[in-house]
C-alpha atoms as a PDB file:
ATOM      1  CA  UNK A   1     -27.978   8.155  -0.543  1.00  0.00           C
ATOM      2  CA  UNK A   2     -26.519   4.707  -0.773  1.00  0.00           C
ATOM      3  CA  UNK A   3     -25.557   3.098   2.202  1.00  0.00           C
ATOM      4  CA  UNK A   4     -21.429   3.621   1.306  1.00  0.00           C
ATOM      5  CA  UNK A   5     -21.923   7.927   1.016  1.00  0.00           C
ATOM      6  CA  UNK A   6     -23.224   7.613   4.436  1.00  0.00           C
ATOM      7  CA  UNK A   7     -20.064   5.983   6.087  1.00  0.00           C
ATOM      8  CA  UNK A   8     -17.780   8.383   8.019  1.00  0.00           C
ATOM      9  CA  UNK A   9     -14.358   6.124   8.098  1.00  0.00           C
ATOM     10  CA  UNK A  10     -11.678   7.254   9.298  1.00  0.00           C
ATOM     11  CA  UNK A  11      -8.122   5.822  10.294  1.00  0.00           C
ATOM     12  CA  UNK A  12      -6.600   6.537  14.517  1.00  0.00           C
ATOM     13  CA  UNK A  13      -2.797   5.965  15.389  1.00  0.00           C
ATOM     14  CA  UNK A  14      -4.069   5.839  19.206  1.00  0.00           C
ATOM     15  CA  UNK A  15      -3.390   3.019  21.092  1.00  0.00           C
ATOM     16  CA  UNK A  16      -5.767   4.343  23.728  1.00  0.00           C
ATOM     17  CA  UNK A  17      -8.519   4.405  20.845  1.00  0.00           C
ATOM     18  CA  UNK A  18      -8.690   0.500  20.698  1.00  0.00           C
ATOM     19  CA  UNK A  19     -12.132  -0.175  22.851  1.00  0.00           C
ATOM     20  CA  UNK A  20     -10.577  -3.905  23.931  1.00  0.00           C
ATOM     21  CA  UNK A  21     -13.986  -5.557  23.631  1.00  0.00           C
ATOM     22  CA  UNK A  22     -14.684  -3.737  20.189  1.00  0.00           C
ATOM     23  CA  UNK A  23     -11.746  -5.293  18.971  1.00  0.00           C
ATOM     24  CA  UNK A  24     -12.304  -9.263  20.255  1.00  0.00           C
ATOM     25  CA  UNK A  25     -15.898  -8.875  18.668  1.00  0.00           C
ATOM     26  CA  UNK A  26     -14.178  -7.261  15.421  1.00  0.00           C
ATOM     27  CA  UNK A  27     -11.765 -10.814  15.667  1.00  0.00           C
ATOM     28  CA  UNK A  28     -14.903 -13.007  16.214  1.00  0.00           C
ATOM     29  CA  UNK A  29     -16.388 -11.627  13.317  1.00  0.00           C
ATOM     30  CA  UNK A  30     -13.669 -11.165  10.799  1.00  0.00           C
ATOM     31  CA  UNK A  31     -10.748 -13.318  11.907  1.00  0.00           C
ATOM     32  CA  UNK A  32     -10.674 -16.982  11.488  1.00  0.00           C
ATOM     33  CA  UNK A  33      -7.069 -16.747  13.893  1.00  0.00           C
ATOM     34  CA  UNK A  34      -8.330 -14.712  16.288  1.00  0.00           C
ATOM     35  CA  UNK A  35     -11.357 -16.231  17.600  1.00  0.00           C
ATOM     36  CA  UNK A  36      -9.672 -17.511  20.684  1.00  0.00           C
ATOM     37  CA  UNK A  37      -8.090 -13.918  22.360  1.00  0.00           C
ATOM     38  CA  UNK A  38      -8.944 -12.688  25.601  1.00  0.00           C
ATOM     39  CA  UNK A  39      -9.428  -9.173  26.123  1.00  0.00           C
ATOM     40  CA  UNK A  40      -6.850  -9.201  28.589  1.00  0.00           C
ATOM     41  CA  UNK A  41      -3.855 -10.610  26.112  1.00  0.00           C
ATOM     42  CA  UNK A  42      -5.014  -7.848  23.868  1.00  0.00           C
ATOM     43  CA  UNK A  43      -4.441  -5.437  26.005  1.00  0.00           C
ATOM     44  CA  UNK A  44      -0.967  -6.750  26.307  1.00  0.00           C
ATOM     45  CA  UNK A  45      -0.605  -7.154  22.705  1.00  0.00           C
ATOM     46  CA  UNK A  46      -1.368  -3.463  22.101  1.00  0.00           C
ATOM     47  CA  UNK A  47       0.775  -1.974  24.692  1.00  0.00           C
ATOM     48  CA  UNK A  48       3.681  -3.645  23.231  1.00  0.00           C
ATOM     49  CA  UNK A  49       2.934  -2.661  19.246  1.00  0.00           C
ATOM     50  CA  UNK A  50       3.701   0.369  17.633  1.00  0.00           C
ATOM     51  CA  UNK A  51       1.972   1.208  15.489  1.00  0.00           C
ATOM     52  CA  UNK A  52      -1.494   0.324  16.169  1.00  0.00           C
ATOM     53  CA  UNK A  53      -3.774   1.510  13.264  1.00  0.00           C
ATOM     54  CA  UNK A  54      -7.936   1.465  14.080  1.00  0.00           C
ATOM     55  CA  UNK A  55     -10.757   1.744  11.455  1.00  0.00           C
ATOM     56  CA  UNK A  56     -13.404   3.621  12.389  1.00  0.00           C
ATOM     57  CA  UNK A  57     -16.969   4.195  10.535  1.00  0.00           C
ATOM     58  CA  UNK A  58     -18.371   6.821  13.051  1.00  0.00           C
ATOM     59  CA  UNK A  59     -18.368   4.937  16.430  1.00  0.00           C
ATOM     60  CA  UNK A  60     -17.895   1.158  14.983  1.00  0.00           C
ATOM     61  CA  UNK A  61     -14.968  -0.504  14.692  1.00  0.00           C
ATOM     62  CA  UNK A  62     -14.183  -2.139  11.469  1.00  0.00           C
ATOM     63  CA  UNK A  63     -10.819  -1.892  10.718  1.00  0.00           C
ATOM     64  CA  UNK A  64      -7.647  -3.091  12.723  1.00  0.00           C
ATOM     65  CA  UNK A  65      -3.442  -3.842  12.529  1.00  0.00           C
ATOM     66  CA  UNK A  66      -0.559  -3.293  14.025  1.00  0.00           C
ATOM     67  CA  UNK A  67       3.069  -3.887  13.840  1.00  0.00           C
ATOM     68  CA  UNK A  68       6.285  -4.168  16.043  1.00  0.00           C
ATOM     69  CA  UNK A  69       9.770  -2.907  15.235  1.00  0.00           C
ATOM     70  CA  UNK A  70      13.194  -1.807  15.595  1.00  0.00           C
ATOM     71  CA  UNK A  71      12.513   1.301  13.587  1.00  0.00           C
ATOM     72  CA  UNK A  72      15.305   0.020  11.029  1.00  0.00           C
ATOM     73  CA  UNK A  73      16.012  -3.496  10.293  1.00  0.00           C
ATOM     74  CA  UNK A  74      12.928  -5.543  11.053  1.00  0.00           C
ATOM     75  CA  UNK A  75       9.224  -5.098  11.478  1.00  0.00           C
ATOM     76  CA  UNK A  76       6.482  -7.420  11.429  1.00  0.00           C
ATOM     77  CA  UNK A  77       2.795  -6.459  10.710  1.00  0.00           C
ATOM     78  CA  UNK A  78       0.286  -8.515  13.007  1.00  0.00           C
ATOM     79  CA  UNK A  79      -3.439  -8.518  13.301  1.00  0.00           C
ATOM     80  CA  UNK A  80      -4.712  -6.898  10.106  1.00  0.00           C
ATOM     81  CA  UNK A  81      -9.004  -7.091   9.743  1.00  0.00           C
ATOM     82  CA  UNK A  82     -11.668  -5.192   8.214  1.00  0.00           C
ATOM     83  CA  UNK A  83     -15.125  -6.610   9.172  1.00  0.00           C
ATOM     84  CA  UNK A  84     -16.595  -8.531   6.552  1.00  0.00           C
ATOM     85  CA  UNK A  85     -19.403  -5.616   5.792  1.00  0.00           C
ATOM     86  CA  UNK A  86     -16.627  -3.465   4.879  1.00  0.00           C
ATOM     87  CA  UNK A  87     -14.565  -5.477   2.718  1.00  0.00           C
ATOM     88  CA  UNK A  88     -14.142  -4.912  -1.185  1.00  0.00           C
ATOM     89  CA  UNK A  89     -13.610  -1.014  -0.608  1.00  0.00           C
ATOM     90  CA  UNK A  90      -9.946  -0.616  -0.110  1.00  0.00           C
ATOM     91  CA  UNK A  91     -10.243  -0.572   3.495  1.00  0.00           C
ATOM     92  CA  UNK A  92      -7.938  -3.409   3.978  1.00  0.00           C
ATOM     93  CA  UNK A  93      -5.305  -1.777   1.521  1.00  0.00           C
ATOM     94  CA  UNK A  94      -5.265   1.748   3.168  1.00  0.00           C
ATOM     95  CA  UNK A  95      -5.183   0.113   6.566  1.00  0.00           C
ATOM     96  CA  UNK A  96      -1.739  -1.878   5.729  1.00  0.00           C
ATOM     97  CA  UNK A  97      -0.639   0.990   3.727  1.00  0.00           C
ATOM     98  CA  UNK A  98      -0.837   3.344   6.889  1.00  0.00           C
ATOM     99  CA  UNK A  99       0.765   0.596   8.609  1.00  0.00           C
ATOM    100  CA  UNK A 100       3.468   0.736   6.878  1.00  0.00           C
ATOM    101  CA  UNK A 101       3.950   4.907   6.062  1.00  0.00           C
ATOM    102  CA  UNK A 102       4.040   5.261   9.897  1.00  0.00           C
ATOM    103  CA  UNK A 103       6.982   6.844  11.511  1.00  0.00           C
ATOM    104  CA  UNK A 104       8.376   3.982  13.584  1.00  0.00           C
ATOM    105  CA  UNK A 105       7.699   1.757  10.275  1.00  0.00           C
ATOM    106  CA  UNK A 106       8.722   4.082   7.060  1.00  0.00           C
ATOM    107  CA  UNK A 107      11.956   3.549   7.254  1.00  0.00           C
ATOM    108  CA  UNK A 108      12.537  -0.407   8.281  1.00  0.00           C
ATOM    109  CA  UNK A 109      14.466  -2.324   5.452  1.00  0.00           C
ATOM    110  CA  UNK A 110      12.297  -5.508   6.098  1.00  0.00           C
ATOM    111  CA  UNK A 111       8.820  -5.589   7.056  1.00  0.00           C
ATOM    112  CA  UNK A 112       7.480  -9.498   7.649  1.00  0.00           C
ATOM    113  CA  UNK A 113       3.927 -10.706   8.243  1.00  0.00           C
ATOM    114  CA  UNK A 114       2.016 -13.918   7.907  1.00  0.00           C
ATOM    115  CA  UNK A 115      -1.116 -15.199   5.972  1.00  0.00           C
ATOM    116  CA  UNK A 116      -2.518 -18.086   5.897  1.00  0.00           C
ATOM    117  CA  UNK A 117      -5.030 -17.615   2.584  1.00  0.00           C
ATOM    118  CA  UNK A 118      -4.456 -13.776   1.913  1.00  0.00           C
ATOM    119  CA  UNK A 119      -1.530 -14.209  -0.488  1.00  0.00           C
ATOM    120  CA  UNK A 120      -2.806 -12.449  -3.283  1.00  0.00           C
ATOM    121  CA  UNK A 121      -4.256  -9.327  -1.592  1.00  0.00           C
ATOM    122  CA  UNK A 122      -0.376  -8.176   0.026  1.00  0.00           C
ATOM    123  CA  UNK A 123       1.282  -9.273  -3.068  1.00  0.00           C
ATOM    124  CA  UNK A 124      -1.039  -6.114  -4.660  1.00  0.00           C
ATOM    125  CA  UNK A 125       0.746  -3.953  -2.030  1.00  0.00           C
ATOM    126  CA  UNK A 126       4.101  -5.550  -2.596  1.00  0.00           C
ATOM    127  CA  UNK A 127       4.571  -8.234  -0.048  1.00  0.00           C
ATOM    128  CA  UNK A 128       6.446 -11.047  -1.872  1.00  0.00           C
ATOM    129  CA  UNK A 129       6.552 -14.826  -0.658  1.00  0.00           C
ATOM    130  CA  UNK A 130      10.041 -15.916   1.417  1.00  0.00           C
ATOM    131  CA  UNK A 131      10.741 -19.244   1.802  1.00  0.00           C
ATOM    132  CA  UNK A 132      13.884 -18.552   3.288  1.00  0.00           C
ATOM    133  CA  UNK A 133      11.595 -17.238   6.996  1.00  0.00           C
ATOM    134  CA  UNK A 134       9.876 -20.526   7.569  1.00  0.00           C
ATOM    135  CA  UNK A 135      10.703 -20.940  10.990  1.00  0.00           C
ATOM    136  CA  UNK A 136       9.094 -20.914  13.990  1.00  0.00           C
ATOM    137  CA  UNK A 137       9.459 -21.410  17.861  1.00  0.00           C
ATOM    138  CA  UNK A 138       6.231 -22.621  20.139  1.00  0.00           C
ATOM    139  CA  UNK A 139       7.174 -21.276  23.030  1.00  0.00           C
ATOM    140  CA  UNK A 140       6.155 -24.761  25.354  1.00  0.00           C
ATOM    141  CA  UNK A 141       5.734 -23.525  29.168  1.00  0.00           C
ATOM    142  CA  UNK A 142       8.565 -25.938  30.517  1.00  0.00           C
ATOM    143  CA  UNK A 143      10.687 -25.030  33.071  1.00  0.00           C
ATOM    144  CA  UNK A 144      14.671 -24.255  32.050  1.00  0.00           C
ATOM    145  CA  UNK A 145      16.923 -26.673  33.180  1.00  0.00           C
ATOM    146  CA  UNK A 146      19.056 -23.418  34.375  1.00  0.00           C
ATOM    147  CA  UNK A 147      17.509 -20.309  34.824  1.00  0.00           C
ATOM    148  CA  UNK A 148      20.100 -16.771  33.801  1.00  0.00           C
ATOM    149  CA  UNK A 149      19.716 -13.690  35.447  1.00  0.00           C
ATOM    150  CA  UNK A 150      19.698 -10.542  33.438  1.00  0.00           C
ATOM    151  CA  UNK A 151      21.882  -8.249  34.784  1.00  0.00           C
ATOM    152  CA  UNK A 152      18.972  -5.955  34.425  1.00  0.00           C
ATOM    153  CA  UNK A 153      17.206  -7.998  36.816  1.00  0.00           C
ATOM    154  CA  UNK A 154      19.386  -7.914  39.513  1.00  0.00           C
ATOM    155  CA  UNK A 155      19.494  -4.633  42.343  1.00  0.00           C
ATOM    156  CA  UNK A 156      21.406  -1.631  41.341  1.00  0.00           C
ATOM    157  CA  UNK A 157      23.528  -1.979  44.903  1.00  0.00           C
ATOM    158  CA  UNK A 158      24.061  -5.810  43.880  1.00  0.00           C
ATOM    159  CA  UNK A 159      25.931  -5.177  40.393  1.00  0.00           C
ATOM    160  CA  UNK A 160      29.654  -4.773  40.625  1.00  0.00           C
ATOM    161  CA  UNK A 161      31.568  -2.420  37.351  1.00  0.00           C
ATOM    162  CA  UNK A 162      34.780  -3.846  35.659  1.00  0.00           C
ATOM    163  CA  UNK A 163      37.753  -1.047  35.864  1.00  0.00           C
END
């Protein structure tokens, strides 16, 4: 039995799934970008995506993505590794392609993500290149000359209606 047959992969929607510390050694080993992320941003980064896609050969981790979205317009597909002993299988394929048949992504008219050398590989899935979404903020911790309150922030009791 080659070592392939005896592989038992299979694909989890569950946030809860994602061990945290599976997944920074997953980034350390597969992810040139992600070499950096604590543990506790990723557990920030999860709780806010929807989907979040694991790979799974028995108990290992080997696959990752996940996406945020308005569930119409825009999505944007973040995060997307298979661990280099898995690659050249399809893994990575299936993985964005589950991605992107999910329920909260299925339906979006515009799904966005970024590569930095992977051009070819989501161009086979149908990603195309857009030179027309080049820009980008880095968000600089300064302090705001004036700082708004959201209504939302303030107390119920506080907030007055229009009639």
């Amino acid at each position: 039995m080659s070592q392939m047959d005896s592989r038992q992969i299979r694909f989890c929607d569950r946030q809860s799934a994602v061990d945290l510390d599976r997944l920074q050694s997953l980034f350390q080993a597969g992810a040139f970008w992600a070499q950096n992320r604590r543990v506790e941003d990723l557990a920030v980064a999860i709780a806010n995506s929807d989907p979040v896609i694991s790979v799974w050969d028995r108990e290992r981790l080997i696959g990752f993505a996940r996406a945020t979205s308005d569930g119409i317009y825009r999505a944007t597909i973040w995060d997307v590794v298979i661990h280099p002993d898995y690659r050249g299988a399809g893994l990575g394929s299936k993985l964005v392609e589950t991605v992107l048949s999910h329920p909260k992504m299925n339906r979006v008219e515009r799904v966005y993500l970024m590569t930095s050398h992977q051009q070819r590989f989501y161009e086979q899935i149908g990603f195309q290149s857009n030179s027309s979404t080049t820009m980008v903020l880095y968000n600089q911790p300064i302090e705001p000359l004036l700082s708004p309150v959201l209504e939302s922030q303030q107390p119920l009791a506080d907030r007055s209606e229009a009639i």
